[in-house]
N, C-alpha and C. Protein backbone atom coordinates (compact mmCIF):
# COMPACT_ATOMS: atom_id res chain seq x y z
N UNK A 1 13.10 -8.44 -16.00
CA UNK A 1 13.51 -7.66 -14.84
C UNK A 1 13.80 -8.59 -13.66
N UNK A 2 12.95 -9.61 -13.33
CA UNK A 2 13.27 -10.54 -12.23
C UNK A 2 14.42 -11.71 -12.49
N UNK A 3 14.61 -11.84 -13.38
CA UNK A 3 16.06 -12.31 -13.63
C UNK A 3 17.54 -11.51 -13.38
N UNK A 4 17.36 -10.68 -14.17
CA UNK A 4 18.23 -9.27 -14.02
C UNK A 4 18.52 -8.82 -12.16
N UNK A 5 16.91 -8.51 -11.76
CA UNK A 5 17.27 -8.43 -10.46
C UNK A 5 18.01 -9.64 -9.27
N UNK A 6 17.45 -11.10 -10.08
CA UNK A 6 18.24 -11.61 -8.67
C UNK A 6 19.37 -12.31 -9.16
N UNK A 7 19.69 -12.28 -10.23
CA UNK A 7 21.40 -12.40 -10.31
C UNK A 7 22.19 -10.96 -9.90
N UNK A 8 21.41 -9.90 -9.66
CA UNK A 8 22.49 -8.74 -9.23
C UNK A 8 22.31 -9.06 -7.77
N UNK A 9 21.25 -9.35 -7.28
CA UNK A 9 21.41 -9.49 -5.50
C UNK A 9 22.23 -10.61 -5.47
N UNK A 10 21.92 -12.07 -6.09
CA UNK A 10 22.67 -13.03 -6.14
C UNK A 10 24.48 -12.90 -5.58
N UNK A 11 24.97 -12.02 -7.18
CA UNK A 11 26.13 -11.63 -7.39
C UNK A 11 26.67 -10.55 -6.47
N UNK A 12 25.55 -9.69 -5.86
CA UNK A 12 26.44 -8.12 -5.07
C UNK A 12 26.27 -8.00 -3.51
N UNK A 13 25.02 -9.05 -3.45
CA UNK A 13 24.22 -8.67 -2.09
C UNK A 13 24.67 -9.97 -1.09
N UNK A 14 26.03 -10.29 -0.34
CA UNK A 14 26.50 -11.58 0.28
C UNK A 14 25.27 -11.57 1.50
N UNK A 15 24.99 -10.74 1.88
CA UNK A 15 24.14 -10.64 2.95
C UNK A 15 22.72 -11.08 2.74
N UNK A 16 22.03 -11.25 1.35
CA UNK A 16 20.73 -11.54 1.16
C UNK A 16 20.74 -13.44 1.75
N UNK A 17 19.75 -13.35 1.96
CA UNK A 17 20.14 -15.07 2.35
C UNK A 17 19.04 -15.62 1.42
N UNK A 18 18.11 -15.16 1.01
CA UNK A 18 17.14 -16.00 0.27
C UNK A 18 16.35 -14.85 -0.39
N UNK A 19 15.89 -15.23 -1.55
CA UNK A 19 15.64 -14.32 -2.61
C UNK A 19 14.49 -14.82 -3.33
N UNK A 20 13.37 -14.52 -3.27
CA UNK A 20 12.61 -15.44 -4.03
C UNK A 20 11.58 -14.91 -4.29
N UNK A 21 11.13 -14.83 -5.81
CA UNK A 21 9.65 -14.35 -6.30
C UNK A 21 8.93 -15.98 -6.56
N UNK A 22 7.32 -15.59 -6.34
CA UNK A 22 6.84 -16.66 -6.31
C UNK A 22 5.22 -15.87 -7.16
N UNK A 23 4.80 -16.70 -7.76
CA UNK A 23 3.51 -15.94 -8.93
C UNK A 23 2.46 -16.89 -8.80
N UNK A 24 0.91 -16.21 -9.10
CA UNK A 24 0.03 -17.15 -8.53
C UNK A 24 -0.19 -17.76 -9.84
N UNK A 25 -1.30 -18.69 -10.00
CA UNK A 25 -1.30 -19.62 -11.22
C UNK A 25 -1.78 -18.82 -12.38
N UNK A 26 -2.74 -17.71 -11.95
CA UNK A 26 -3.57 -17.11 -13.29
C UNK A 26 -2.17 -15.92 -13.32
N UNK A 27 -0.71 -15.93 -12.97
CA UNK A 27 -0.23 -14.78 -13.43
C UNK A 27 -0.17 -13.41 -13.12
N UNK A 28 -1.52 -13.40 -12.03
CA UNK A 28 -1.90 -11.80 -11.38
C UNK A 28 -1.42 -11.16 -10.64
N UNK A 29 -0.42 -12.14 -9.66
CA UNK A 29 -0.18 -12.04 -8.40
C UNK A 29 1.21 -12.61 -8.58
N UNK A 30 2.34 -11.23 -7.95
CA UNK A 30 3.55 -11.52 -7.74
C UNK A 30 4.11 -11.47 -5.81
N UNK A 31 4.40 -12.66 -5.17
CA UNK A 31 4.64 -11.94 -4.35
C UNK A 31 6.72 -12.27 -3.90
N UNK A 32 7.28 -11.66 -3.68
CA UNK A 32 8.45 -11.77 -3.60
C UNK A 32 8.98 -11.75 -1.37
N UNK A 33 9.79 -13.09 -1.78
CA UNK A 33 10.20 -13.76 -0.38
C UNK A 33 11.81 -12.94 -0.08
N UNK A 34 12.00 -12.18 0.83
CA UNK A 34 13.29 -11.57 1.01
C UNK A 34 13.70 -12.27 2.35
N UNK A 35 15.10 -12.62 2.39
CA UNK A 35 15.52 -12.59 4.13
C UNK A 35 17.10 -12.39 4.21
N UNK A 36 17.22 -11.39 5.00
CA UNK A 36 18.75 -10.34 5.13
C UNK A 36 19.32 -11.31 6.33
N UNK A 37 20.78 -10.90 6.33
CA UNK A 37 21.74 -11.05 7.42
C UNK A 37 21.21 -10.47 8.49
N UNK A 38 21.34 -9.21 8.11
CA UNK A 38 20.88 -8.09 9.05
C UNK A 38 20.25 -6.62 8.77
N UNK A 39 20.44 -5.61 9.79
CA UNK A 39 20.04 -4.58 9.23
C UNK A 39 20.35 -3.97 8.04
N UNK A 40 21.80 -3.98 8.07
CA UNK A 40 23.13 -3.66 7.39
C UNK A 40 22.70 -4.54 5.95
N UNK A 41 22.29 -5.40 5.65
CA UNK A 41 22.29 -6.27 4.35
C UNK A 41 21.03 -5.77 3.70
N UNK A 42 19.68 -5.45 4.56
CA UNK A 42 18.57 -5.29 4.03
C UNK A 42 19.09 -3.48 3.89
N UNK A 43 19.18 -3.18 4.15
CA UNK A 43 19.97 -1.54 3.81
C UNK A 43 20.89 -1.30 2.22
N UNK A 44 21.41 -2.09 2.19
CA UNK A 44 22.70 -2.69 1.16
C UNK A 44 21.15 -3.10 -0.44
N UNK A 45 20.66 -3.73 0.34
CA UNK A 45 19.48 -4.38 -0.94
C UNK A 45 18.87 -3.21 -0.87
N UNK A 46 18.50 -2.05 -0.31
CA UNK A 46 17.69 -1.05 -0.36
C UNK A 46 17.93 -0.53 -1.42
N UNK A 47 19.19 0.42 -1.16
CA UNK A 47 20.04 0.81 -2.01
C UNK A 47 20.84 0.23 -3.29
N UNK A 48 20.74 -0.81 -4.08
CA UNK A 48 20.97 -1.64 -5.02
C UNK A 48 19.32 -1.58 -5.79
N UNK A 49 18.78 -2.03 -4.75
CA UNK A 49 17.17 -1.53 -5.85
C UNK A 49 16.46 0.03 -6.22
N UNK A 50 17.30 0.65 -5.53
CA UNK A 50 16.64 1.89 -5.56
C UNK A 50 17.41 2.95 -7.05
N UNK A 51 18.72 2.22 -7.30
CA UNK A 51 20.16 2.52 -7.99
C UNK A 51 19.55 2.26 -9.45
N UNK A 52 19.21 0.79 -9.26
CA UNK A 52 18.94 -0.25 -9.96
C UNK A 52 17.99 0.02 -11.23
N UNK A 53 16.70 -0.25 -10.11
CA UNK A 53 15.80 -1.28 -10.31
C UNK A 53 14.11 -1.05 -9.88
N UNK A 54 14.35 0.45 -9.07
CA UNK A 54 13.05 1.03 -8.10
C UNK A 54 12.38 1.29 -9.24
N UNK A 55 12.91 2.13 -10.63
CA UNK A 55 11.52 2.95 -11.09
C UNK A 55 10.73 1.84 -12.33
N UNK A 56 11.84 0.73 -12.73
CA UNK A 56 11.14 -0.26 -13.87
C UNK A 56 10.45 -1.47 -12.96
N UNK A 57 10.59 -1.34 -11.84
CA UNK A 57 9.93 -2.40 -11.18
C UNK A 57 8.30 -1.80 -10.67
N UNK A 58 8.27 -0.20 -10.44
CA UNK A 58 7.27 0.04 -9.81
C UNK A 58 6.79 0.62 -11.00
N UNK A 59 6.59 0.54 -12.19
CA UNK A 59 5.94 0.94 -13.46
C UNK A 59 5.30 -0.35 -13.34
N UNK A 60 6.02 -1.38 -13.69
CA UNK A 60 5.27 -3.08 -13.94
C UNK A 60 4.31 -3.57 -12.77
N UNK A 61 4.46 -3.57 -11.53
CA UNK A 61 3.71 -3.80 -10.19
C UNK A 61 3.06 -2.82 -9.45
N UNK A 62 1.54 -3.20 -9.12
CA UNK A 62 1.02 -2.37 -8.38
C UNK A 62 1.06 -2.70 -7.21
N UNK A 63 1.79 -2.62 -6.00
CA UNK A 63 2.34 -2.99 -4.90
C UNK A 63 1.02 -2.92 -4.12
N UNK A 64 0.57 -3.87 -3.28
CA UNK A 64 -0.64 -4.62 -2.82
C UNK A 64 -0.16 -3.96 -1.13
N UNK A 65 0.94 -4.94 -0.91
CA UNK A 65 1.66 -5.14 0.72
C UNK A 65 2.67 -4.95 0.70
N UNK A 66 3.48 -4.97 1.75
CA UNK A 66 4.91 -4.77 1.94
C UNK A 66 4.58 -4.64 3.36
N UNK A 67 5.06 -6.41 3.86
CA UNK A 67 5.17 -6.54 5.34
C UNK A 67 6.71 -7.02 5.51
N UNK A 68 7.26 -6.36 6.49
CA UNK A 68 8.59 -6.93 7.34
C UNK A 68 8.64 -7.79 8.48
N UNK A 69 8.78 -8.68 8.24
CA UNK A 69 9.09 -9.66 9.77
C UNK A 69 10.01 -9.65 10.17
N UNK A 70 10.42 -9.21 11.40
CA UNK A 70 11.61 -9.41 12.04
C UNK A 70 11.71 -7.91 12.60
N UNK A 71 13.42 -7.39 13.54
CA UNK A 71 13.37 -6.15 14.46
C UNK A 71 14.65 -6.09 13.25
N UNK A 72 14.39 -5.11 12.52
CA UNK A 72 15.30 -4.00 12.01
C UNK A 72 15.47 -3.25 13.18
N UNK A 73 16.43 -2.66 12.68
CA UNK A 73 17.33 -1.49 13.16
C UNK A 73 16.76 -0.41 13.20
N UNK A 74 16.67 0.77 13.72
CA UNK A 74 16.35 1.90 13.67
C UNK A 74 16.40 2.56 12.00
N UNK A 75 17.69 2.50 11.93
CA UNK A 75 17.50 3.17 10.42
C UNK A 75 16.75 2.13 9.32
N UNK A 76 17.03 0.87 10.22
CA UNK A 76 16.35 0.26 8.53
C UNK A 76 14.89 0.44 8.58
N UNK A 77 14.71 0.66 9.94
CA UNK A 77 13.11 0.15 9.92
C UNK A 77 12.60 1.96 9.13
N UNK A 78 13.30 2.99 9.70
CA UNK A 78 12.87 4.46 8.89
C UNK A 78 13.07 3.96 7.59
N UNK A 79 14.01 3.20 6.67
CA UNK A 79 13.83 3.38 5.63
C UNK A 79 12.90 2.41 5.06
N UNK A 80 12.67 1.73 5.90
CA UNK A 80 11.70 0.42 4.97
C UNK A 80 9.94 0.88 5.48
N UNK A 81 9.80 1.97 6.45
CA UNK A 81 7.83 2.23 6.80
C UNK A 81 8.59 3.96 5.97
N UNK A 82 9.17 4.31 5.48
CA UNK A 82 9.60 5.58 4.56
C UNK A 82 8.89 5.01 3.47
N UNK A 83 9.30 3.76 2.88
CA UNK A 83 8.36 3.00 1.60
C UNK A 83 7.32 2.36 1.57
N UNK A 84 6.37 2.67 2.52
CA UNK A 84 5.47 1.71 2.87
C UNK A 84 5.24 0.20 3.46
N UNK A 85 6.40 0.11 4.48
CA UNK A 85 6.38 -1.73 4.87
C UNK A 85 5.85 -0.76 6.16
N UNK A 86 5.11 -2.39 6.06
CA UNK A 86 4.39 -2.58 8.40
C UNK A 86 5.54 -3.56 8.32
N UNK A 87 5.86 -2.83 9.59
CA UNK A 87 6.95 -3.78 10.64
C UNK A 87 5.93 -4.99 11.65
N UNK A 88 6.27 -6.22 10.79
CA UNK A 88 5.82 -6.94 12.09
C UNK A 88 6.65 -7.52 13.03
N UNK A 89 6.96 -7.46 14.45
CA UNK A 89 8.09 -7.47 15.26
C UNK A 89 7.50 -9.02 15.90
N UNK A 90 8.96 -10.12 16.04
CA UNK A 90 8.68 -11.43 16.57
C UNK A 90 7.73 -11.49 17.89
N UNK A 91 6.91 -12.28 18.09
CA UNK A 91 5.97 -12.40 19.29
C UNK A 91 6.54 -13.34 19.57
N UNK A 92 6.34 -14.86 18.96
CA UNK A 92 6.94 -16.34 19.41
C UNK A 92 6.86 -17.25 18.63
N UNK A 93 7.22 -18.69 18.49
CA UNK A 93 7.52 -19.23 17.60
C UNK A 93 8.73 -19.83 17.80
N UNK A 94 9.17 -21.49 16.38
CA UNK A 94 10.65 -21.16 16.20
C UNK A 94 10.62 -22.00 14.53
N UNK A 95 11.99 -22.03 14.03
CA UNK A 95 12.17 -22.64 13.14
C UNK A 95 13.07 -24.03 13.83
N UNK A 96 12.75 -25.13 12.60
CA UNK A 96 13.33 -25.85 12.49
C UNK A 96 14.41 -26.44 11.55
């Protein structure tokens, strides 16, 4: 399934910018790294997993967390705390 899924974001989703599942050593623990263009892209991936990919992914994983960093949009943020994400909104910081 995690192959399957990120060659379809890979291939459909221009807006995903980084895509990444990462697993702990004993195997138990999946946690997956997302980061959108924008509202508009994480909306686009909503809907591609939901089409997709929502009901064989949430049979296999018992979903722990689902945190968002960053200021979605109005609608994205209804559709992403609609599925259970906490919005965490930037305080400070930067990248390099």
């Amino acid at each position: 399934l995690m192959n399957e899924m990120v060659e379809q974001t890979m291939a459909n989703e221009p807006g995903t910018i980084g895509y990444e599942w990462h697993v702990s050593e004993d195997g138990k623990n999946v946690t997956l790294y997302e980061r959108y263009k924008d509202s508009a892209a994480t909306l686009a991936h909503l809907d591609n997993f939901g089409k997709n990919f929502a009901s064989r992914f949430m049979k296999m994983l018992d979903i722990k967390k689902f945190v968002v960093y960053g200021s979605p949009d109005e609608t994205a943020t209804k559709a992403l705390t609609g599925i259970g994400a906490k919005i965490m909104k930037p305080l400070g910081g930067f990248y390099r």
